[in-house]
PDB file of N, CA and C in Angstrom:
ATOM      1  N   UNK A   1     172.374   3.253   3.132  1.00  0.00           N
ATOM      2  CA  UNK A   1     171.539   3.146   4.303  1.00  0.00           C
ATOM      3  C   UNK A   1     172.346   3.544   5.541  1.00  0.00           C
ATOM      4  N   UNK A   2     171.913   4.353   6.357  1.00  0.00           N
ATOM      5  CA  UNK A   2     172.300   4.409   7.577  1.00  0.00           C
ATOM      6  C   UNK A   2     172.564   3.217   8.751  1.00  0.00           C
ATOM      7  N   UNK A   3     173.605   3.210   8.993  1.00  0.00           N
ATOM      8  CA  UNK A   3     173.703   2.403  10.037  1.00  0.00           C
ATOM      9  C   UNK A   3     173.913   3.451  11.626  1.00  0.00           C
ATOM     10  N   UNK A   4     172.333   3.212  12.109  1.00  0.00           N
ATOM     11  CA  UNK A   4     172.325   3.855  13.327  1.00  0.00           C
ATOM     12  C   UNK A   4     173.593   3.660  14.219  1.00  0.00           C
ATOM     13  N   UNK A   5     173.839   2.162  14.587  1.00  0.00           N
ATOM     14  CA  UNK A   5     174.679   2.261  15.819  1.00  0.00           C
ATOM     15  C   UNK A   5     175.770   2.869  15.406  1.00  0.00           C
ATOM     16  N   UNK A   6     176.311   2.993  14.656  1.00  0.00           N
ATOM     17  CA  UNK A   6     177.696   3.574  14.021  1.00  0.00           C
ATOM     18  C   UNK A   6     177.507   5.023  14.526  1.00  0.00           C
ATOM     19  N   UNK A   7     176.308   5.610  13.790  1.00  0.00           N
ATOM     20  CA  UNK A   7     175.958   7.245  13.920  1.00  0.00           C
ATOM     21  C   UNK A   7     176.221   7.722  15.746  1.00  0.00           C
ATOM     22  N   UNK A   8     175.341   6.421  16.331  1.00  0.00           N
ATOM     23  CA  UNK A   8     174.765   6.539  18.048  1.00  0.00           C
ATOM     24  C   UNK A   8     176.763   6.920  18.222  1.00  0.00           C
ATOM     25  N   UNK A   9     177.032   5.700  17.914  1.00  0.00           N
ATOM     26  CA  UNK A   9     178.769   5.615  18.922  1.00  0.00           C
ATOM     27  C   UNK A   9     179.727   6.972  18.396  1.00  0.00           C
ATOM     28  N   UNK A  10     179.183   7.118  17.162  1.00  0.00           N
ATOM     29  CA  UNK A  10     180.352   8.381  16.436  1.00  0.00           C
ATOM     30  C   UNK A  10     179.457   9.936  17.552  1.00  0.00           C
ATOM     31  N   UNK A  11     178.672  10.096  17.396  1.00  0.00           N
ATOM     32  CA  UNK A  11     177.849  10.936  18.329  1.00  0.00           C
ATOM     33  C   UNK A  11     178.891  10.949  19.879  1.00  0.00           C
ATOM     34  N   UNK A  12     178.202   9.818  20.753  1.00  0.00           N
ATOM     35  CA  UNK A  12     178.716   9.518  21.892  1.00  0.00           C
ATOM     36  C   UNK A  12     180.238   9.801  21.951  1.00  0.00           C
ATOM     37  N   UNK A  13     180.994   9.272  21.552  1.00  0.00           N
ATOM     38  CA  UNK A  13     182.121  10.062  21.266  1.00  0.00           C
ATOM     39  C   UNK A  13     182.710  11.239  21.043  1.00  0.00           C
ATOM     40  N   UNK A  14     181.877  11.883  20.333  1.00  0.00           N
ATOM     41  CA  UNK A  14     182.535  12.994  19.728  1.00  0.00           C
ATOM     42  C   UNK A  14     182.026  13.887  21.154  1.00  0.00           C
ATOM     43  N   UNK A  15     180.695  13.616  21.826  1.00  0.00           N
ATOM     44  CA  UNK A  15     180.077  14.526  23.032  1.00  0.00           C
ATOM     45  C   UNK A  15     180.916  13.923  24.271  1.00  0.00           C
ATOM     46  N   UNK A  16     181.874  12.714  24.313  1.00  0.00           N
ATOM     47  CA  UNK A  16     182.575  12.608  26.042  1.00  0.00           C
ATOM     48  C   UNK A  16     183.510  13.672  25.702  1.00  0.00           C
ATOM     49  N   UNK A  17     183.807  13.416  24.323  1.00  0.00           N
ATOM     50  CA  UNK A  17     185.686  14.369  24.142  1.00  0.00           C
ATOM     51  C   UNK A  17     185.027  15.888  24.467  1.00  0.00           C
ATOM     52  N   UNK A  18     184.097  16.414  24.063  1.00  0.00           N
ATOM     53  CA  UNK A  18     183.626  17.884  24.440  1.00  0.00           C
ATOM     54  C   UNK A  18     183.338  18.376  26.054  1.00  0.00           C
ATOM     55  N   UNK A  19     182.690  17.248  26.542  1.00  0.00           N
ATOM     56  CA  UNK A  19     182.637  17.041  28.018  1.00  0.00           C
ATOM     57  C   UNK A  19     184.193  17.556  28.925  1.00  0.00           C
ATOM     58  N   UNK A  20     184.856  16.371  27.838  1.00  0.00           N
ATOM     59  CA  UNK A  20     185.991  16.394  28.916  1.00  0.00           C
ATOM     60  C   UNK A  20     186.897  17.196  28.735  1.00  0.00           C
ATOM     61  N   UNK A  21     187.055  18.295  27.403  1.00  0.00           N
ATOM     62  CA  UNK A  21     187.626  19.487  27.354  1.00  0.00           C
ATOM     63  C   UNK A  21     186.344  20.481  28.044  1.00  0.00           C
ATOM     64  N   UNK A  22     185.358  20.409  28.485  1.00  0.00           N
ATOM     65  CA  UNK A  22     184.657  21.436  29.447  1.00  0.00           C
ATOM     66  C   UNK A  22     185.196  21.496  31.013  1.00  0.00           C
ATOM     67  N   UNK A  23     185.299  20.083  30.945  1.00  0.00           N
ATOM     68  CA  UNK A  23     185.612  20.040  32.636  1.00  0.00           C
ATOM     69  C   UNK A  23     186.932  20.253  33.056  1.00  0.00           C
ATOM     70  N   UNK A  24     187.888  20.155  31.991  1.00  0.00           N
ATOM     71  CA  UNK A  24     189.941  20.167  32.157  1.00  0.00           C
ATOM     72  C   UNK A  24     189.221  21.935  32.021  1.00  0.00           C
ATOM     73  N   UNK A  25     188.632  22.510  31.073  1.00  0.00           N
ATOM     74  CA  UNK A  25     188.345  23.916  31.095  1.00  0.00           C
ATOM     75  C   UNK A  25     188.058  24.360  32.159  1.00  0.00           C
ATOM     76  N   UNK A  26     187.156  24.061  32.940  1.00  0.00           N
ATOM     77  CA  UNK A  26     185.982  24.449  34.415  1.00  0.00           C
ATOM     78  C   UNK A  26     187.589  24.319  35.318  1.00  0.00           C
ATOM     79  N   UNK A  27     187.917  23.329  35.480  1.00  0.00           N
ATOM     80  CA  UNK A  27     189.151  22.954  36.418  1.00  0.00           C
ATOM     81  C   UNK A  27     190.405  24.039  36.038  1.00  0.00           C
ATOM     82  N   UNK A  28     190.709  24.375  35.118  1.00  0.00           N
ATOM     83  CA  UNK A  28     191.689  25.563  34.948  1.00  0.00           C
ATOM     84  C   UNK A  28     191.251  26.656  35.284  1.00  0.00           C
ATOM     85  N   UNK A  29     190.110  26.748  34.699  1.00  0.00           N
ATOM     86  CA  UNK A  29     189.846  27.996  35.095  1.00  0.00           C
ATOM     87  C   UNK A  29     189.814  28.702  36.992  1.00  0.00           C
ATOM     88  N   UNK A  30     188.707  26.954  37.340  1.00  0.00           N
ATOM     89  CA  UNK A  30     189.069  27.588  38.824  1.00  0.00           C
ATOM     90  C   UNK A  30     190.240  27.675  39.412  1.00  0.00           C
ATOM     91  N   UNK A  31     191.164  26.692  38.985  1.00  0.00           N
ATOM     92  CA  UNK A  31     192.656  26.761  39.814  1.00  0.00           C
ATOM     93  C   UNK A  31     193.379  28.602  39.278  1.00  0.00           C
ATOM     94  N   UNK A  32     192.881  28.979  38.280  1.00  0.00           N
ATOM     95  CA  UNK A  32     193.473  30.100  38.311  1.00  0.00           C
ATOM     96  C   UNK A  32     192.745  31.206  39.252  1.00  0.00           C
ATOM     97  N   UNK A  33     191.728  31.079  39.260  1.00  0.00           N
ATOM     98  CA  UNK A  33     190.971  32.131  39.639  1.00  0.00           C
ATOM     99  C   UNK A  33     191.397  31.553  40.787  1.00  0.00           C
ATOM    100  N   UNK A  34     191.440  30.938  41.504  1.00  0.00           N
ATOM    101  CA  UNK A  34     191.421  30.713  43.041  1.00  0.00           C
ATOM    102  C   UNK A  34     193.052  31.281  43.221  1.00  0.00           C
ATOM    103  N   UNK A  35     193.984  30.920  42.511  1.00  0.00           N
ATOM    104  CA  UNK A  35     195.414  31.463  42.398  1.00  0.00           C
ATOM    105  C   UNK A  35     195.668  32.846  42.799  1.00  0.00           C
ATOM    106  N   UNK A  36     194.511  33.824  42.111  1.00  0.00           N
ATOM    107  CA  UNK A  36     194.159  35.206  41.489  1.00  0.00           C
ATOM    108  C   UNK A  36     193.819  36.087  43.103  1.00  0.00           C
ATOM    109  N   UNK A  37     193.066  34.890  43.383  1.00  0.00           N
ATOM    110  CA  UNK A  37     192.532  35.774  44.097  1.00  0.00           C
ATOM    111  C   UNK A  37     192.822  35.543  45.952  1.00  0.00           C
ATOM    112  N   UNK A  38     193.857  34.881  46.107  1.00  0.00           N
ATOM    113  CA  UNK A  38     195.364  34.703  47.206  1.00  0.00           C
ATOM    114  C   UNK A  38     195.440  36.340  47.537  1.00  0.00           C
ATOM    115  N   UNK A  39     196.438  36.482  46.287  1.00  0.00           N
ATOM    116  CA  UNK A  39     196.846  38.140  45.936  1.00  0.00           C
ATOM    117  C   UNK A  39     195.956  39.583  46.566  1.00  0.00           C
ATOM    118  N   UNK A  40     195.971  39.921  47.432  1.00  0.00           N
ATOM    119  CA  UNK A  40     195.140  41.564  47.592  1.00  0.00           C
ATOM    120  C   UNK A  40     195.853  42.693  47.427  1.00  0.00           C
ATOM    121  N   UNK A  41     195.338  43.389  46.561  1.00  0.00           N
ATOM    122  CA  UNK A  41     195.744  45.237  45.917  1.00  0.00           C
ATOM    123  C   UNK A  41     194.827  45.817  46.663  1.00  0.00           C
ATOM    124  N   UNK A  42     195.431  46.355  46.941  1.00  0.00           N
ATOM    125  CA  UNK A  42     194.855  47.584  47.745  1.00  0.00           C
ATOM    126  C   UNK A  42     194.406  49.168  47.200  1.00  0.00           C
ATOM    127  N   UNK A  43     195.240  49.182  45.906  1.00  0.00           N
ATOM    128  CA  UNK A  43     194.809  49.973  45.355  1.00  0.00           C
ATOM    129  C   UNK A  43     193.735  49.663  44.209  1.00  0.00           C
ATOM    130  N   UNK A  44     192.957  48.557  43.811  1.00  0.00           N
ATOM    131  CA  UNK A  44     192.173  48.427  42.977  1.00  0.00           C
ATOM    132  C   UNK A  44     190.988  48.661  43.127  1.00  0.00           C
ATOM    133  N   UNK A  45     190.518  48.913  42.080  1.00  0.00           N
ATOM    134  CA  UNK A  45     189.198  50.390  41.889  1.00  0.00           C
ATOM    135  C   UNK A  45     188.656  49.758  40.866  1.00  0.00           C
ATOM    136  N   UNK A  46     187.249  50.263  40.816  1.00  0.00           N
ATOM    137  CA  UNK A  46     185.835  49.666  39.970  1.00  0.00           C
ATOM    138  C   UNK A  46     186.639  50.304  38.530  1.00  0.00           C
ATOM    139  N   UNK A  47     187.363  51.314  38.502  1.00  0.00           N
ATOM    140  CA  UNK A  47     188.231  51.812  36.846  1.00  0.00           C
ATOM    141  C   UNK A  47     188.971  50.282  36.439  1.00  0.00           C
ATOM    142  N   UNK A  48     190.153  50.035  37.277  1.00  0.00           N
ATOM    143  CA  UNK A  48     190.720  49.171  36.926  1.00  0.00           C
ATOM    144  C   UNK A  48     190.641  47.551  36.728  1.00  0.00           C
ATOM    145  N   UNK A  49     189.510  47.701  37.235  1.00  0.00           N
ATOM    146  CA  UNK A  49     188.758  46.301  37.415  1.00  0.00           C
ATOM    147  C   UNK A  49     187.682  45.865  36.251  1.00  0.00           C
ATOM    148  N   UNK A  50     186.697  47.104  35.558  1.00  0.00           N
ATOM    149  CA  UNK A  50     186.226  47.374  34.559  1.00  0.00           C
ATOM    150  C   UNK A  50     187.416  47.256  33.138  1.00  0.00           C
ATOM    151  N   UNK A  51     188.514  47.377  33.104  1.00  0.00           N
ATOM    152  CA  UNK A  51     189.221  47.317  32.453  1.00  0.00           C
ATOM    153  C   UNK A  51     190.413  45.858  32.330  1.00  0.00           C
ATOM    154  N   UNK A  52     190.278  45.721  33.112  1.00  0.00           N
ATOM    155  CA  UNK A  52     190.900  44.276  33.463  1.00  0.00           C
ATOM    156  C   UNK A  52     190.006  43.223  32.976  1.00  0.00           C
ATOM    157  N   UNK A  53     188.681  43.218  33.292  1.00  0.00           N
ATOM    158  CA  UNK A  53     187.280  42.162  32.743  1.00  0.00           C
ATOM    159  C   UNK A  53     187.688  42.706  30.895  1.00  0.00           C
ATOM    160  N   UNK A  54     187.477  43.503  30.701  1.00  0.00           N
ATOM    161  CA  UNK A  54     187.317  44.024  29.568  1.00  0.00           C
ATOM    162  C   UNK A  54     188.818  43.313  28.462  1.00  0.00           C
ATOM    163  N   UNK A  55     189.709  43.446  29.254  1.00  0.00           N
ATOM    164  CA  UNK A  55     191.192  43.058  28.553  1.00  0.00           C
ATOM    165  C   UNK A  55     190.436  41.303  28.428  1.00  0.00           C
ATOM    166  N   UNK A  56     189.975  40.521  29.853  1.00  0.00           N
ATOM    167  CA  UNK A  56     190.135  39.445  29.759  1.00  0.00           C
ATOM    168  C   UNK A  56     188.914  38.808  28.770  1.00  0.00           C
ATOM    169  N   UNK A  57     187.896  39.502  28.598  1.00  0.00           N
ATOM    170  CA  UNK A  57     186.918  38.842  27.491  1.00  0.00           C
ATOM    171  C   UNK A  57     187.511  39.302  26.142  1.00  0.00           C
ATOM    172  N   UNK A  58     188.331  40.167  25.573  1.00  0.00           N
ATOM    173  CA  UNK A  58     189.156  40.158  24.400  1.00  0.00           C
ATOM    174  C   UNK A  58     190.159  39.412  24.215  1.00  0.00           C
ATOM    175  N   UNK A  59     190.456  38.990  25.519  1.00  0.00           N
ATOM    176  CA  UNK A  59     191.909  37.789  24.753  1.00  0.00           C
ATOM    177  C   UNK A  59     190.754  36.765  24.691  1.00  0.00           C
ATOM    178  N   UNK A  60     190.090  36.258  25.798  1.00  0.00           N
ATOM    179  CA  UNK A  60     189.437  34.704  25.627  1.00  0.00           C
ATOM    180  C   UNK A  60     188.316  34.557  24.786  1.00  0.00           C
ATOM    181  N   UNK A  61     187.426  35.533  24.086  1.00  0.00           N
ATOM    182  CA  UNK A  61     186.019  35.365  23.390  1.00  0.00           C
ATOM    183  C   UNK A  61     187.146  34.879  21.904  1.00  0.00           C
ATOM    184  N   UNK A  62     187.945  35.779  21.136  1.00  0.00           N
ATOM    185  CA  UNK A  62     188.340  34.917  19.927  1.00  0.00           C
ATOM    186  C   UNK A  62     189.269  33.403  19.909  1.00  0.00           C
ATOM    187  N   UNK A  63     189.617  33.288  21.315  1.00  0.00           N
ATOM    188  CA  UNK A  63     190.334  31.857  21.618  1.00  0.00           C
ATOM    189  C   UNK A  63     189.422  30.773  22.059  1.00  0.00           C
ATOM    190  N   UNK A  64     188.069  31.267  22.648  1.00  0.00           N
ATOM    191  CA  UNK A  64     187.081  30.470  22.541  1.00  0.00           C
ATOM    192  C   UNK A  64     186.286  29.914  21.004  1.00  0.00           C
ATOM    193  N   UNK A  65     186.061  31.163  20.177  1.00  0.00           N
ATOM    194  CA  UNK A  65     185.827  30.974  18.925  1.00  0.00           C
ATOM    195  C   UNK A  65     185.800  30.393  17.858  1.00  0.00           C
ATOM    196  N   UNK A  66     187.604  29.933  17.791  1.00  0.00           N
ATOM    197  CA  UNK A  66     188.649  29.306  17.416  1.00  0.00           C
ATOM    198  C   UNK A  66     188.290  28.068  18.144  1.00  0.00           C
ATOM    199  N   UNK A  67     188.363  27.978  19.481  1.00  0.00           N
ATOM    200  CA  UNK A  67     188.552  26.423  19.535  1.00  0.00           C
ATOM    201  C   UNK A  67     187.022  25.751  19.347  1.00  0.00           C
ATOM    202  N   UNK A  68     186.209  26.482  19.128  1.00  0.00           N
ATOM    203  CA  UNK A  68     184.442  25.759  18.951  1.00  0.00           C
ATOM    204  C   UNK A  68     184.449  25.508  17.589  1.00  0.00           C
ATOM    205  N   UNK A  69     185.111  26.561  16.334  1.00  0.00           N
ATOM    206  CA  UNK A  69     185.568  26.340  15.327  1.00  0.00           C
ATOM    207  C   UNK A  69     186.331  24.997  15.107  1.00  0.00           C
ATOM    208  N   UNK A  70     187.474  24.861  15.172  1.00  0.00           N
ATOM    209  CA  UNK A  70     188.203  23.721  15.546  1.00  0.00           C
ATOM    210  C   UNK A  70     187.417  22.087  15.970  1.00  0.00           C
ATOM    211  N   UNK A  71     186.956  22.606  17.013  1.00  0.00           N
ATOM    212  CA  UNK A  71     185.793  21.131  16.879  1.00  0.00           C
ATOM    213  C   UNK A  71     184.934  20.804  15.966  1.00  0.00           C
ATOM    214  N   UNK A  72     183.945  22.260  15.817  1.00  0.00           N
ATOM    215  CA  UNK A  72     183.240  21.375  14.870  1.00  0.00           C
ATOM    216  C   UNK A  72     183.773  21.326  13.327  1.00  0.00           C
ATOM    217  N   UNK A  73     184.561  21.478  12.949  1.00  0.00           N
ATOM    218  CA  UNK A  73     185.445  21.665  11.734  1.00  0.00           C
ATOM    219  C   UNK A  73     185.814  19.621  11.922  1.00  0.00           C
ATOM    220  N   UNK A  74     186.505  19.200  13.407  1.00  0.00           N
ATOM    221  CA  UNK A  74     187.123  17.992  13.520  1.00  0.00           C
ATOM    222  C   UNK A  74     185.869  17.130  13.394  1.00  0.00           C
ATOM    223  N   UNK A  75     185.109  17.121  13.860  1.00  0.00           N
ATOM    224  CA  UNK A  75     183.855  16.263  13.946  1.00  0.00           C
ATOM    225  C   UNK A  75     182.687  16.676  13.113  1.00  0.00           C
TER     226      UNK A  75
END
């Protein structure tokens, strides 16, 4: 037999810990981007900028992947 409250608290749990790797995520991310963007080039162009987005969704889409993997693999 199921014991709901067990299920409710294992649930609740497992969704603060996801929360709170979203928000340490949201918070890195802006401290970098805000870091990033201090810095002005003067020579940067819609080429190099198209290519720069492009580098940065190939490193982070399979390290995102991996770590959504990773969770639900843990829970």
């Amino acid at each position: 037999m199921i014991k709901w409250n067990e299920l409710i608290k294992k649930e609740f749990n497992s969704m603060t810990v996801l929360f709170i790797i979203a928000i340490i995520t949201c918070i890195a991310a802006l401290v970098i981007t805000l870091a990033l963007t201090k810095q002005e080039d003067e020579q940067y162009g819609s080429k190099r900028s198209i290519t720069n987005l492009s580098l940065v969704y190939l490193i982070i889409l399979p390290i995102i992947t991996v770590i959504i993997v990773l969770i639900w693999w843990i829970f």
